[in-house]
C-alpha atoms as a PDB file:
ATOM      1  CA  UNK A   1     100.128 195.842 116.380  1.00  0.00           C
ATOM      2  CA  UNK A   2     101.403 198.232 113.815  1.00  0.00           C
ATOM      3  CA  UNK A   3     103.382 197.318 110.773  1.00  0.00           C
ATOM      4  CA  UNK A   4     106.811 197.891 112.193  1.00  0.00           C
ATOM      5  CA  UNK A   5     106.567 195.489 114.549  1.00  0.00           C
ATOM      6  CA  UNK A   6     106.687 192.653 112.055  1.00  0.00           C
ATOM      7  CA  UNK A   7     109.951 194.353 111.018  1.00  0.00           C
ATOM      8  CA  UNK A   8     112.603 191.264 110.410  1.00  0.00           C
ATOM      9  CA  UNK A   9     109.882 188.432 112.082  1.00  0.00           C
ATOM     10  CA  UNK A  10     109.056 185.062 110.427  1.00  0.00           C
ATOM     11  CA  UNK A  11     105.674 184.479 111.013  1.00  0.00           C
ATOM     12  CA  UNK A  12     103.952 180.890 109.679  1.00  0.00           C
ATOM     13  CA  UNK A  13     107.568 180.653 107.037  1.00  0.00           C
ATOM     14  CA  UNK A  14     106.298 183.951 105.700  1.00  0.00           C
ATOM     15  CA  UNK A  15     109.275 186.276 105.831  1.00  0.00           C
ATOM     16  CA  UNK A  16     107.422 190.325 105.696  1.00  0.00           C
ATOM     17  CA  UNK A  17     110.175 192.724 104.070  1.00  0.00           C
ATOM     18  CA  UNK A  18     109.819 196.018 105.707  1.00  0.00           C
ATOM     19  CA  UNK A  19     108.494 197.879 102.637  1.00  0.00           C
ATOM     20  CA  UNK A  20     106.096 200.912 103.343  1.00  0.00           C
ATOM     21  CA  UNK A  21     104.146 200.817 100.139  1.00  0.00           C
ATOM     22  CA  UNK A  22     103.290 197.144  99.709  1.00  0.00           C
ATOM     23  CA  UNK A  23      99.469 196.652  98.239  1.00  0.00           C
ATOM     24  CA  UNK A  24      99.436 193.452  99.767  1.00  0.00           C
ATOM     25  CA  UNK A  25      99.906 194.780 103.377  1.00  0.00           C
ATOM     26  CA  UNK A  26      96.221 195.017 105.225  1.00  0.00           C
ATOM     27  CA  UNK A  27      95.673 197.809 106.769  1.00  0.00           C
ATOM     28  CA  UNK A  28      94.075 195.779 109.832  1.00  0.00           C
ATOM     29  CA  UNK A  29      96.153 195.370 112.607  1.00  0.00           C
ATOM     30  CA  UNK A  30      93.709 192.085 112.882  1.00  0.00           C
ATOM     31  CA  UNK A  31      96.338 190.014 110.187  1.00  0.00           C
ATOM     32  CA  UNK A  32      95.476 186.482 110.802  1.00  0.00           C
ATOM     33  CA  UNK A  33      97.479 183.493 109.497  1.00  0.00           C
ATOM     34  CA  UNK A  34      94.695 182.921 106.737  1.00  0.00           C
ATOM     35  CA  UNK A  35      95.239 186.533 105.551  1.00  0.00           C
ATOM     36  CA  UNK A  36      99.503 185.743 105.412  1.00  0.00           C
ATOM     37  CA  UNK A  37      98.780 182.543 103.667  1.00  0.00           C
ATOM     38  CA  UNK A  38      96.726 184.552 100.945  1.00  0.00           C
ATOM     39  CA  UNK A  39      99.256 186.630 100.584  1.00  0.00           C
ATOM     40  CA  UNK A  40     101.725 183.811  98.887  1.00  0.00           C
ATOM     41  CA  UNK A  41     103.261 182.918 102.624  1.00  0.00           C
ATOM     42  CA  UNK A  42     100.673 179.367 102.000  1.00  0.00           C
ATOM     43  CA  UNK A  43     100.599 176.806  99.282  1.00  0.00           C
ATOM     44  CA  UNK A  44      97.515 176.965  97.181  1.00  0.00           C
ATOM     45  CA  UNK A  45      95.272 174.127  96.600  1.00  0.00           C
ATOM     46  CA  UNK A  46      96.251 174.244  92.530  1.00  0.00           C
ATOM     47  CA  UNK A  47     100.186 174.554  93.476  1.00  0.00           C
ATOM     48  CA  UNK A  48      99.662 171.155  95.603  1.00  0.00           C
ATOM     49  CA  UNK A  49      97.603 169.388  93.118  1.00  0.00           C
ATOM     50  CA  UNK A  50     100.744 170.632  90.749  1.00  0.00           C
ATOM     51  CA  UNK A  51     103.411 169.387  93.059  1.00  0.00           C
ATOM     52  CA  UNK A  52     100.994 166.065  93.470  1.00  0.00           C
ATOM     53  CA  UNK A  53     101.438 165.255  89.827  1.00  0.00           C
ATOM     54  CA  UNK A  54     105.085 165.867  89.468  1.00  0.00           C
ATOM     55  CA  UNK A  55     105.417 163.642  92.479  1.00  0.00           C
ATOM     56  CA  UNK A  56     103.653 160.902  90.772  1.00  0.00           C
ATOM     57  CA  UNK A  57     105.654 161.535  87.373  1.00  0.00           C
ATOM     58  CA  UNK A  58     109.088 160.880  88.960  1.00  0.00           C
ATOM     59  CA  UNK A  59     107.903 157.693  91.131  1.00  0.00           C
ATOM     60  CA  UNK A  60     106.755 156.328  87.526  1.00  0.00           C
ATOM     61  CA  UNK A  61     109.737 157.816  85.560  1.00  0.00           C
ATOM     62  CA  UNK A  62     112.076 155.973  88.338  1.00  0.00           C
ATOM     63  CA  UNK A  63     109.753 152.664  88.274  1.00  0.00           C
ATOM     64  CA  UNK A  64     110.264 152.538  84.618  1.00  0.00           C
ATOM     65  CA  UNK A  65     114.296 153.363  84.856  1.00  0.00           C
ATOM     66  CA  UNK A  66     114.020 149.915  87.004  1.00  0.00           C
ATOM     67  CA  UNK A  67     113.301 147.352  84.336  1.00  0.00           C
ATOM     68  CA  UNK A  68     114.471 149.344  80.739  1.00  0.00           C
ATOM     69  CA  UNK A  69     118.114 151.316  81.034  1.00  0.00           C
ATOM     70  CA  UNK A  70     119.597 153.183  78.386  1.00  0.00           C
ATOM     71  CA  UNK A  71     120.411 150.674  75.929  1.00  0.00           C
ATOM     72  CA  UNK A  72     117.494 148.127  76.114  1.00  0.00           C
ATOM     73  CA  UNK A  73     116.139 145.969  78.950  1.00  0.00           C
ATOM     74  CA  UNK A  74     118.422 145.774  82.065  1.00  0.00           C
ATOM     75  CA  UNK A  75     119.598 142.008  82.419  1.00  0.00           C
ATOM     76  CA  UNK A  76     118.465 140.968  86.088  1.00  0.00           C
ATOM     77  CA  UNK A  77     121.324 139.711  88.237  1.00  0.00           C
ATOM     78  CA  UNK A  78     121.309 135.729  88.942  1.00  0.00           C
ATOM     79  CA  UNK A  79     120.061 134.584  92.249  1.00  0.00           C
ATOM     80  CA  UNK A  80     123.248 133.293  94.676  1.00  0.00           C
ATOM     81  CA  UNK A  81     122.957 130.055  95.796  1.00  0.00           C
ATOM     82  CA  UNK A  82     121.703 131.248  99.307  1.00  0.00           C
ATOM     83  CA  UNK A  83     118.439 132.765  97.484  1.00  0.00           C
ATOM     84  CA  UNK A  84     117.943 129.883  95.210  1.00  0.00           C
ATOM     85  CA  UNK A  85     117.886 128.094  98.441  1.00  0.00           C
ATOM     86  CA  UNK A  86     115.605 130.517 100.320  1.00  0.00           C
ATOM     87  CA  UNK A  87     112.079 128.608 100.517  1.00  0.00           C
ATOM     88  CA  UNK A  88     109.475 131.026  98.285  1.00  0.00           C
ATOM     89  CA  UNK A  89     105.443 131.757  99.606  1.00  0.00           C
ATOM     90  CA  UNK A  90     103.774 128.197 100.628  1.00  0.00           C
ATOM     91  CA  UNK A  91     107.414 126.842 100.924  1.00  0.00           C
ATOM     92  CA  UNK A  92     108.716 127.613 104.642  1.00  0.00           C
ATOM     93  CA  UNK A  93     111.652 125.389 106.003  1.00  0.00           C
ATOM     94  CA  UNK A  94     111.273 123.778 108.810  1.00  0.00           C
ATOM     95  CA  UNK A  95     113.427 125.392 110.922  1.00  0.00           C
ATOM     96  CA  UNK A  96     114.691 121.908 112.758  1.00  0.00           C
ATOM     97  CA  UNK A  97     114.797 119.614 109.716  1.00  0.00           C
ATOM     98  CA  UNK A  98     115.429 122.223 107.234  1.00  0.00           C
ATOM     99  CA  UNK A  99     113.097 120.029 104.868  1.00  0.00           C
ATOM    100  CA  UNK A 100     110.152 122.256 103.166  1.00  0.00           C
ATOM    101  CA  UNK A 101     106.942 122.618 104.299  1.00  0.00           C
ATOM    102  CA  UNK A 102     105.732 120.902 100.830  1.00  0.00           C
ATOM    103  CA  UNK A 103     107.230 117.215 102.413  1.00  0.00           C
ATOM    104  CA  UNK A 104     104.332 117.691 105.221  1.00  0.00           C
ATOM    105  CA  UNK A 105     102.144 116.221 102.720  1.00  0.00           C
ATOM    106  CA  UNK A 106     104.057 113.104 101.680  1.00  0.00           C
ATOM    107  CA  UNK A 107     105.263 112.098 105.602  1.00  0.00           C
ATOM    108  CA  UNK A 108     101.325 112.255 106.011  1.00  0.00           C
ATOM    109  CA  UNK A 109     100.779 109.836 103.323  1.00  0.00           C
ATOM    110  CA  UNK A 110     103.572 107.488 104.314  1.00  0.00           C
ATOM    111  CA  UNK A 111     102.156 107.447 107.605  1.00  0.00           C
ATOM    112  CA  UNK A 112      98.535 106.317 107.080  1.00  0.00           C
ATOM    113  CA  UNK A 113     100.093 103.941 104.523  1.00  0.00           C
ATOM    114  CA  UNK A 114     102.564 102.691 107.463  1.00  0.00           C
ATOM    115  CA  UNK A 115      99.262 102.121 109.372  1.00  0.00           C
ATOM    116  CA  UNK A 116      97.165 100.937 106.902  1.00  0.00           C
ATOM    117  CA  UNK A 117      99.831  97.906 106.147  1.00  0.00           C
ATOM    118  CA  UNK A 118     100.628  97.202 109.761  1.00  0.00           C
ATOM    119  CA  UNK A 119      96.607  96.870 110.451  1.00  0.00           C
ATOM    120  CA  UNK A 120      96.766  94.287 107.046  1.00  0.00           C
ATOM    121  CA  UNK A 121     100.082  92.759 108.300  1.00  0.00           C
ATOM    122  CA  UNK A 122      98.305  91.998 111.618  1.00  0.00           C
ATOM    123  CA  UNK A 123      95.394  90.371 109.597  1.00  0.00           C
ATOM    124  CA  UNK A 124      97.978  88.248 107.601  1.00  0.00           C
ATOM    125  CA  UNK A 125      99.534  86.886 110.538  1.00  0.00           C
ATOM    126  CA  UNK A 126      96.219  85.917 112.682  1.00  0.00           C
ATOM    127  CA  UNK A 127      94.269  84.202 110.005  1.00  0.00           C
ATOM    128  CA  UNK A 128      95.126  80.776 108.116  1.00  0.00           C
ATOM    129  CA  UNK A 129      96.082  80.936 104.454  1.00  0.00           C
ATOM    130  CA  UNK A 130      92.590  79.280 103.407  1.00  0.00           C
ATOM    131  CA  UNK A 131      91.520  82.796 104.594  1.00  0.00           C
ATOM    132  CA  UNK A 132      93.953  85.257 103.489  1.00  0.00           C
ATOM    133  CA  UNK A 133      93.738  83.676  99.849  1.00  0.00           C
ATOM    134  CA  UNK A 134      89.748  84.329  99.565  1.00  0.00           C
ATOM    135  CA  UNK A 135      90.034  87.677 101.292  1.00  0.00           C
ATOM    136  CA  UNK A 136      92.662  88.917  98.936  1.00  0.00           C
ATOM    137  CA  UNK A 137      90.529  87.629  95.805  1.00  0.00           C
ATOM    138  CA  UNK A 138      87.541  89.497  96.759  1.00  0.00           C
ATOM    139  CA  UNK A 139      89.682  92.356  97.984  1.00  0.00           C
ATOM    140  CA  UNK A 140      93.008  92.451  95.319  1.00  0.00           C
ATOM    141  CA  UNK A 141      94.034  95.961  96.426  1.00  0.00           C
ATOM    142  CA  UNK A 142      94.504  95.006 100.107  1.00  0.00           C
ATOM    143  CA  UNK A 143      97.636  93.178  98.571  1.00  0.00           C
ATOM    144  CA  UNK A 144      98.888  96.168  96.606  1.00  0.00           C
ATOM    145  CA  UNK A 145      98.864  98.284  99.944  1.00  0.00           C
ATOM    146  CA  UNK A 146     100.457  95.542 101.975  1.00  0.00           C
ATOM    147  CA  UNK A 147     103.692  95.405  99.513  1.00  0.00           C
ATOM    148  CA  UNK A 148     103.399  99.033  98.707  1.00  0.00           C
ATOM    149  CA  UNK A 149     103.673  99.631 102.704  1.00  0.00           C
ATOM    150  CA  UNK A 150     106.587  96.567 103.431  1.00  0.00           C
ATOM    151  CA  UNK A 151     108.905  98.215 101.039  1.00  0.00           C
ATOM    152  CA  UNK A 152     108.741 101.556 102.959  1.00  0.00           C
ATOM    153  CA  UNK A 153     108.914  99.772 106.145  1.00  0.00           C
ATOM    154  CA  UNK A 154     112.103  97.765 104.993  1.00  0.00           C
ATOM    155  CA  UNK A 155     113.487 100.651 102.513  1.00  0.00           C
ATOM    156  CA  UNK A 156     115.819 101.523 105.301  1.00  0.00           C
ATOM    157  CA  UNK A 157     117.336  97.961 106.291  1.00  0.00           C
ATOM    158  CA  UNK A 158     120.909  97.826 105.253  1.00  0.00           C
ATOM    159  CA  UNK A 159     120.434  94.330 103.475  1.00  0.00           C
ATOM    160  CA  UNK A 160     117.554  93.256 101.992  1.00  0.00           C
ATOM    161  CA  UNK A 161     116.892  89.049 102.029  1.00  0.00           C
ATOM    162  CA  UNK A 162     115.947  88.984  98.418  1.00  0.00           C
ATOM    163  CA  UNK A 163     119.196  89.821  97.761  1.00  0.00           C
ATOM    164  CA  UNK A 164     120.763  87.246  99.820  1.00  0.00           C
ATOM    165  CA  UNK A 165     118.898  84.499  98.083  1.00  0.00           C
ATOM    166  CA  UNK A 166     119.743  85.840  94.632  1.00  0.00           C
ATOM    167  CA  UNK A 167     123.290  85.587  95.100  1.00  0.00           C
ATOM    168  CA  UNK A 168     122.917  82.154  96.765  1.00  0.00           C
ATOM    169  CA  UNK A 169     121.052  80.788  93.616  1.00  0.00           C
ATOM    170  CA  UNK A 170     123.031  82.486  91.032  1.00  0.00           C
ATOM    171  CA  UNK A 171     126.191  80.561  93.022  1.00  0.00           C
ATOM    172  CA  UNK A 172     124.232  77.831  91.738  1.00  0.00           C
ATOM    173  CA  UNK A 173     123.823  75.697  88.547  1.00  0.00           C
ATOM    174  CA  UNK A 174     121.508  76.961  85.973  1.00  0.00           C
ATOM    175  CA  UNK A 175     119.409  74.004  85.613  1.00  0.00           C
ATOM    176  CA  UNK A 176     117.397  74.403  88.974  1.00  0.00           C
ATOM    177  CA  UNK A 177     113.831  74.666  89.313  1.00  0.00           C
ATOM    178  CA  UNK A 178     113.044  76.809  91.685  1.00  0.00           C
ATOM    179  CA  UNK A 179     109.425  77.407  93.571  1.00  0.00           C
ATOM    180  CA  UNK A 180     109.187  81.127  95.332  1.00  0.00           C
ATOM    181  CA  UNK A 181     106.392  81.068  97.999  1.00  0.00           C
ATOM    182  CA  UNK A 182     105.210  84.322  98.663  1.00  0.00           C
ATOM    183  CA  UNK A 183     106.857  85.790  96.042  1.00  0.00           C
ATOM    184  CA  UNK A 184     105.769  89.121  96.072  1.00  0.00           C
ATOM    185  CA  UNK A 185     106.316  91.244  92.896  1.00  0.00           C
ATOM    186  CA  UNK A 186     108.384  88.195  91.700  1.00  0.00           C
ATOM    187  CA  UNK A 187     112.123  90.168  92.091  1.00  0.00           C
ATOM    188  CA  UNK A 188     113.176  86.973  92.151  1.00  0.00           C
ATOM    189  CA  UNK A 189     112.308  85.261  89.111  1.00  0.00           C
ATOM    190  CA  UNK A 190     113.320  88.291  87.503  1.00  0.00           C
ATOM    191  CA  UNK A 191     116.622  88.432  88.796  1.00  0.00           C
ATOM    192  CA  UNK A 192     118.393  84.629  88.916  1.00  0.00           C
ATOM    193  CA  UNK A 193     119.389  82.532  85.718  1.00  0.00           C
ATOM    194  CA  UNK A 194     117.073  79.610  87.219  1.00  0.00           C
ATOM    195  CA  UNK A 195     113.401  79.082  86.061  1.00  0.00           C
ATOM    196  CA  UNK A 196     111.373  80.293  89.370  1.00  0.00           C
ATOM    197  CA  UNK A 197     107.965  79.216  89.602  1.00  0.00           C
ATOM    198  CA  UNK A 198     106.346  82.486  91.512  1.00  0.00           C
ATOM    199  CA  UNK A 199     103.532  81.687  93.884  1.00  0.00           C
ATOM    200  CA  UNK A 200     101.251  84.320  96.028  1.00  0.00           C
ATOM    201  CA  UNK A 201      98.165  85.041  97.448  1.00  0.00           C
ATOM    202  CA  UNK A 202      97.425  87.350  94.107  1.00  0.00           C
ATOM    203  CA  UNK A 203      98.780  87.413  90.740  1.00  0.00           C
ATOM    204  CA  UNK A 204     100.353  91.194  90.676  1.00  0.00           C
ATOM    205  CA  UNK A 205     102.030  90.092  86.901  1.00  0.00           C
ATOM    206  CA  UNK A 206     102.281  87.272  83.758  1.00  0.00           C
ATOM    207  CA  UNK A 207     103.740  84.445  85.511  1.00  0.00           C
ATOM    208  CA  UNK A 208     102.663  84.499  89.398  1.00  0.00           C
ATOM    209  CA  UNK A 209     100.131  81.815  90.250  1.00  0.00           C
ATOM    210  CA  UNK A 210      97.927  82.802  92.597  1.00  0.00           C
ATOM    211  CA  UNK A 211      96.998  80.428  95.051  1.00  0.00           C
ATOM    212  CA  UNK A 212      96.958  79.567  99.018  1.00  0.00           C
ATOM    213  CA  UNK A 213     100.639  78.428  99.935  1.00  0.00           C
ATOM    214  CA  UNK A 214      99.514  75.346 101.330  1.00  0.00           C
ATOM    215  CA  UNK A 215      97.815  74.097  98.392  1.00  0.00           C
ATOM    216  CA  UNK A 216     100.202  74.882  95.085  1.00  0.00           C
ATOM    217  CA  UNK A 217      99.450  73.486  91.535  1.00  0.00           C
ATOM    218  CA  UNK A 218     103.230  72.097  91.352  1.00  0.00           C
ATOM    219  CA  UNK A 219     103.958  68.760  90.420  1.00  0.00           C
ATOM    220  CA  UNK A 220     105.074  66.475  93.740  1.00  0.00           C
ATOM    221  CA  UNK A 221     109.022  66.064  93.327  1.00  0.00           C
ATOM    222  CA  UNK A 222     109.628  68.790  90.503  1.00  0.00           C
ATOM    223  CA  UNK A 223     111.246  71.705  92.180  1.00  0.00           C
ATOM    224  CA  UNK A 224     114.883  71.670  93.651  1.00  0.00           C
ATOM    225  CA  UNK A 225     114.712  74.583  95.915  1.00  0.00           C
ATOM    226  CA  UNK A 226     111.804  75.965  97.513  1.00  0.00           C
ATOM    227  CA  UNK A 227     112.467  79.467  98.997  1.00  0.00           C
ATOM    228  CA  UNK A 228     110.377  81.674 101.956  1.00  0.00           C
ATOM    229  CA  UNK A 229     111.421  85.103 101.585  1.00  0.00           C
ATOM    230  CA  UNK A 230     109.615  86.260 104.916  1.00  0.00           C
ATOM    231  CA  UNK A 231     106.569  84.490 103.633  1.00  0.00           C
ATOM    232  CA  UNK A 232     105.993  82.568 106.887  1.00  0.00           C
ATOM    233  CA  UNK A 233     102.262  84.412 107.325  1.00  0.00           C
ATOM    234  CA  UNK A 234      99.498  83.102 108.798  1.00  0.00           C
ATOM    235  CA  UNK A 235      99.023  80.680 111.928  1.00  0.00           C
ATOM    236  CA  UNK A 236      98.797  77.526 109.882  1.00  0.00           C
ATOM    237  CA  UNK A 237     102.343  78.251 108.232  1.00  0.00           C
ATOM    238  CA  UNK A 238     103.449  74.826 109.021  1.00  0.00           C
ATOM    239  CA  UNK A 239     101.221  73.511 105.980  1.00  0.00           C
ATOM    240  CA  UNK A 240     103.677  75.866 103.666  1.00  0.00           C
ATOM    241  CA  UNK A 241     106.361  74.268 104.681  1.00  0.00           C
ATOM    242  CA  UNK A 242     104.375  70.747 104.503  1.00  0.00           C
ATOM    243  CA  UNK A 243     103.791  71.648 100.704  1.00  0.00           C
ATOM    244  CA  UNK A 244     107.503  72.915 100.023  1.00  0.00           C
ATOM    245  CA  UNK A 245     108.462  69.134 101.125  1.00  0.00           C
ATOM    246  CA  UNK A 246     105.911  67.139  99.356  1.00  0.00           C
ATOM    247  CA  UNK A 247     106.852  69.234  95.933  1.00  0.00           C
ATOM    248  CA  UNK A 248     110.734  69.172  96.574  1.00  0.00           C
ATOM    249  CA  UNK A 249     112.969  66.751  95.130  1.00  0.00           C
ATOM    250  CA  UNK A 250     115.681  64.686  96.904  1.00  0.00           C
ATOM    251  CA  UNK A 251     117.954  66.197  97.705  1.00  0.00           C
ATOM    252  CA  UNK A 252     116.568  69.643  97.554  1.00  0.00           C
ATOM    253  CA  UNK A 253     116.936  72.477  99.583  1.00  0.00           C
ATOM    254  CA  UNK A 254     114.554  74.789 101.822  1.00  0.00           C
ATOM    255  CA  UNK A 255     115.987  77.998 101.800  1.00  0.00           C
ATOM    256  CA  UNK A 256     114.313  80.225 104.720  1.00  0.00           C
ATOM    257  CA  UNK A 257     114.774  83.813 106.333  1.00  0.00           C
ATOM    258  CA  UNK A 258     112.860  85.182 108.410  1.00  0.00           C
ATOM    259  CA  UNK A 259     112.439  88.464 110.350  1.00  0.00           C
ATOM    260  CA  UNK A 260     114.359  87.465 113.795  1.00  0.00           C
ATOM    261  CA  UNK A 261     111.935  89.716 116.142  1.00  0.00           C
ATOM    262  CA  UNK A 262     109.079  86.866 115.451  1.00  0.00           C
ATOM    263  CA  UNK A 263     110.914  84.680 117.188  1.00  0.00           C
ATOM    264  CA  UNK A 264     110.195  83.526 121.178  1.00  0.00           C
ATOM    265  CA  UNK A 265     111.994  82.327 123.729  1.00  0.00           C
ATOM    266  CA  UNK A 266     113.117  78.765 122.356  1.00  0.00           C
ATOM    267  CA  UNK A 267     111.229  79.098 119.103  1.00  0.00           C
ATOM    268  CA  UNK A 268     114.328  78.575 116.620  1.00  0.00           C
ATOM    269  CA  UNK A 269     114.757  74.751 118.331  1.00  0.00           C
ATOM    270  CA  UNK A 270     110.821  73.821 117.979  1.00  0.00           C
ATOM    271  CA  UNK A 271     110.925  75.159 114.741  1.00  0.00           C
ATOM    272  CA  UNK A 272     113.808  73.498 113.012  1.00  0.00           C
ATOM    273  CA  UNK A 273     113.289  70.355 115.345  1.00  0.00           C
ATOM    274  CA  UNK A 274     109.963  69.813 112.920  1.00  0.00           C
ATOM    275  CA  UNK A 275     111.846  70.543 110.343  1.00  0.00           C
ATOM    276  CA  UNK A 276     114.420  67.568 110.806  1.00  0.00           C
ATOM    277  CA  UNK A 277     111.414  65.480 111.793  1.00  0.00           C
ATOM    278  CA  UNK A 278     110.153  65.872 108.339  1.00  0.00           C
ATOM    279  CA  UNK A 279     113.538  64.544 106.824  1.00  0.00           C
ATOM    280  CA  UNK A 280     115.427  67.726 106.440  1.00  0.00           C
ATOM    281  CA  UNK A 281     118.660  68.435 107.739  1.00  0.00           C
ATOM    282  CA  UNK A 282     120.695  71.762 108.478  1.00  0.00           C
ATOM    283  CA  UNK A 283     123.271  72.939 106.220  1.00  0.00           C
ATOM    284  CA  UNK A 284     123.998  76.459 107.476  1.00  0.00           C
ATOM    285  CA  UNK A 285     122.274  79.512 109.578  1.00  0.00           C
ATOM    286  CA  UNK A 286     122.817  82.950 109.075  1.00  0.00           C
ATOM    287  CA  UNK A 287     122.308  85.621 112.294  1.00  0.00           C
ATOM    288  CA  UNK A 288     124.499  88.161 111.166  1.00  0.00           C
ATOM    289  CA  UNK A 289     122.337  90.845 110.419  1.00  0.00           C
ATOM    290  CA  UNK A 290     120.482  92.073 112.880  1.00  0.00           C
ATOM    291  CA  UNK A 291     116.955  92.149 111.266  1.00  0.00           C
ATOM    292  CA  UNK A 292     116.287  88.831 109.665  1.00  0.00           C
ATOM    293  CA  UNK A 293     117.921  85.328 109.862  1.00  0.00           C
ATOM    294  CA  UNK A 294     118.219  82.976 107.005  1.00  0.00           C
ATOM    295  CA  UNK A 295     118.106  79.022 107.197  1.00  0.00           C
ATOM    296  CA  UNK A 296     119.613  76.567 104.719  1.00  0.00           C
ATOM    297  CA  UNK A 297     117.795  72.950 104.924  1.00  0.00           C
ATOM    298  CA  UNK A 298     118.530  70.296 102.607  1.00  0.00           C
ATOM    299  CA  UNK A 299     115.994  67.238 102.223  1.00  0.00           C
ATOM    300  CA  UNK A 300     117.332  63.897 102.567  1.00  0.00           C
ATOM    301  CA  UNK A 301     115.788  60.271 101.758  1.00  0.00           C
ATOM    302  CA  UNK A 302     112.299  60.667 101.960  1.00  0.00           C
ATOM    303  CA  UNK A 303     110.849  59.152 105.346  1.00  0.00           C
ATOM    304  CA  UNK A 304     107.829  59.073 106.560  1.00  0.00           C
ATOM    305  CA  UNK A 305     105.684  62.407 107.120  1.00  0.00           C
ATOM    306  CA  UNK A 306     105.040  62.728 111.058  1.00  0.00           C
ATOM    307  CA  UNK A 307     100.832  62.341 111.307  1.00  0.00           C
ATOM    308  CA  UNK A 308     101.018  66.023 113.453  1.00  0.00           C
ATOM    309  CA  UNK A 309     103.823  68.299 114.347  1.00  0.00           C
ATOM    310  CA  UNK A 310     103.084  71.013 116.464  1.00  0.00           C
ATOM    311  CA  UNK A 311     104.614  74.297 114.987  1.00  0.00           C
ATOM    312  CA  UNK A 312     105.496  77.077 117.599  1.00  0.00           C
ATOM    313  CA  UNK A 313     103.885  80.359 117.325  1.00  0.00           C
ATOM    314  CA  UNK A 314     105.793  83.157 115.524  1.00  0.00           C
ATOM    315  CA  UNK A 315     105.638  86.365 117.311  1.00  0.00           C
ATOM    316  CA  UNK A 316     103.454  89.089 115.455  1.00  0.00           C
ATOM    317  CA  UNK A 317     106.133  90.833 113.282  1.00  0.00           C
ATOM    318  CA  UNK A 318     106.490  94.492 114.301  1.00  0.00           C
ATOM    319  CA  UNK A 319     107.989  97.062 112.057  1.00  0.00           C
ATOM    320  CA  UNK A 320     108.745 100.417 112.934  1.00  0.00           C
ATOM    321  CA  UNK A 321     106.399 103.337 113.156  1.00  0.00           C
ATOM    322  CA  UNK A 322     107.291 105.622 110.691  1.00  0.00           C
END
């Protein structure tokens, strides 16, 4: 192929201007793409290694430009609400409970500790207190993780009873003595104008005497109301409530609640039946709220003590899973 036939052709975006005397025209009719690209049709290696670091230059130049503008640093732009919101790395949102990932770790804990205190809620209920009180004084800690695990299980009931028996005492005159079985962390004492004598398995504070409820260190006839905030544990629970009369004055008053699933088909007439057979007498019930019910007794003229009462069998109590 002769030289005029490339006349006005692009060949490999080399454009050949028809002059007669160029040098770098071969004389080959053989002209190969190599040969064009030789000729200044190609890029060179040192042109692309030139073009390579301009190209580099201006992505740093415009990185730069990003963070510093003409007149000092650039001030970033506050995050919307939306973004604050959006959950960062190791913080998905659950896409059903919109809650972040980061709670999976506390709902774990809060369900082995649900377990954990129905397992040592079961225990409490199925042994007598002669056996809870020396398990919890080898094992003190058992008692932390019962309470810790009660006041999750009853953080969501819409009225708690240790509030119902504070505002019955403080309705009351100052000058009570007042004996809390079961007492727990003691709310009570801390939160009536009476002096409360707290009593429990283990002494969690100053003040709690720690003993078995059916065998107290209090005087006979020096308290004037003896209180069972859910305390009613253990399958020999009619001794507590044998002590509570033997230390209460006359008249005093047996304040009681008690959760209301515990109790079996005629249990609430065996139950306070004993009770007036022991010389108390009912002064008011409450079954208004739908988790617990709370019994007023007052103790009249001391009578005899029956030699045995039989005491019905409270129901294992059953909280919620969690």
């Amino acid at each position: 192929m002769d030289f005029f036939s490339f006349h006005g052709a692009k060949i490999d975006s080399v454009f050949i201007h028809p002059v007669v005397d160029c040098p770098f025209i071969p004389n080959s009719s053989e002209t190969t793409s190599v040969q064009l690209q030789s000729m200044g049709g190609g890029e060179s290696s040192k042109w692309k290694r030139g073009k390579e670091k301009k190209r580099k230059r201006r992505m740093q130049e415009h990185s730069q430009s990003a963070q510093v503008g003409r007149n000092g640093p650039v001030k970033r732009r506050k995050a919307t609400p939306s973004e604050k919101a959006r959950p960062t790395a190791g913080e998905e949102s659950n896409p059903r409970t919109g809650k972040k990932a980061t709670d999976l770790f506390e709902k774990m804990k809060a369900r082995l500790s649900g377990g954990r205190f129905r397992w040592l809620n079961e225990q409490l209920y199925t042994t007598t207190g002669v056996e809870a009180f020396a398990k919890l004084t080898a094992e003190p800690e058992l008692y932390e993780q019962y309470h810790e695990g009660f006041r999750e299980q009853t953080r969501g009931w819409p009225q708690q009873p240790i509030s119902v028996v504070t505002r019955w005492l403080n309705s009351k005159k100052k000058n009570l003595v007042v004996a809390d079985f079961g007492c727990g962390d003691a709310k009570l004492a801390d939160s009536v104008k009476q002096k409360v004598h707290s009593l429990d398995l283990v002494a969690t504070k100053p003040g709690v005497i720690a003993c078995n409820m059916a065998d107290t260190p209090l005087a006979s006839a020096s308290i004037d109301v003896a209180v069972f905030c859910l305390a009613l544990m253990g399958t020999d629970y009619g001794k507590f409530l044998q002590e509570a009369n033997r230390v209460l004055r006359t008249p005093g008053h047996l304040w009681i609640a008690e959760v209301r699933s515990r109790f079996g088909e005629s249990f609430e007439e065996k139950f306070l039946k004993n009770l007036l057979a022991m010389g108390f007498s009912l002064k008011s019930k409450d079954v208004s709220n739908k988790m617990f019910a709370v019994y007023i007794l007052e103790k009249k003229d001391h009578e005899p003590m029956p030699k045995r009462l039989d005491w019905p069998e409270f129901k294992p109590c059953i909280y919620k899973r969690r």
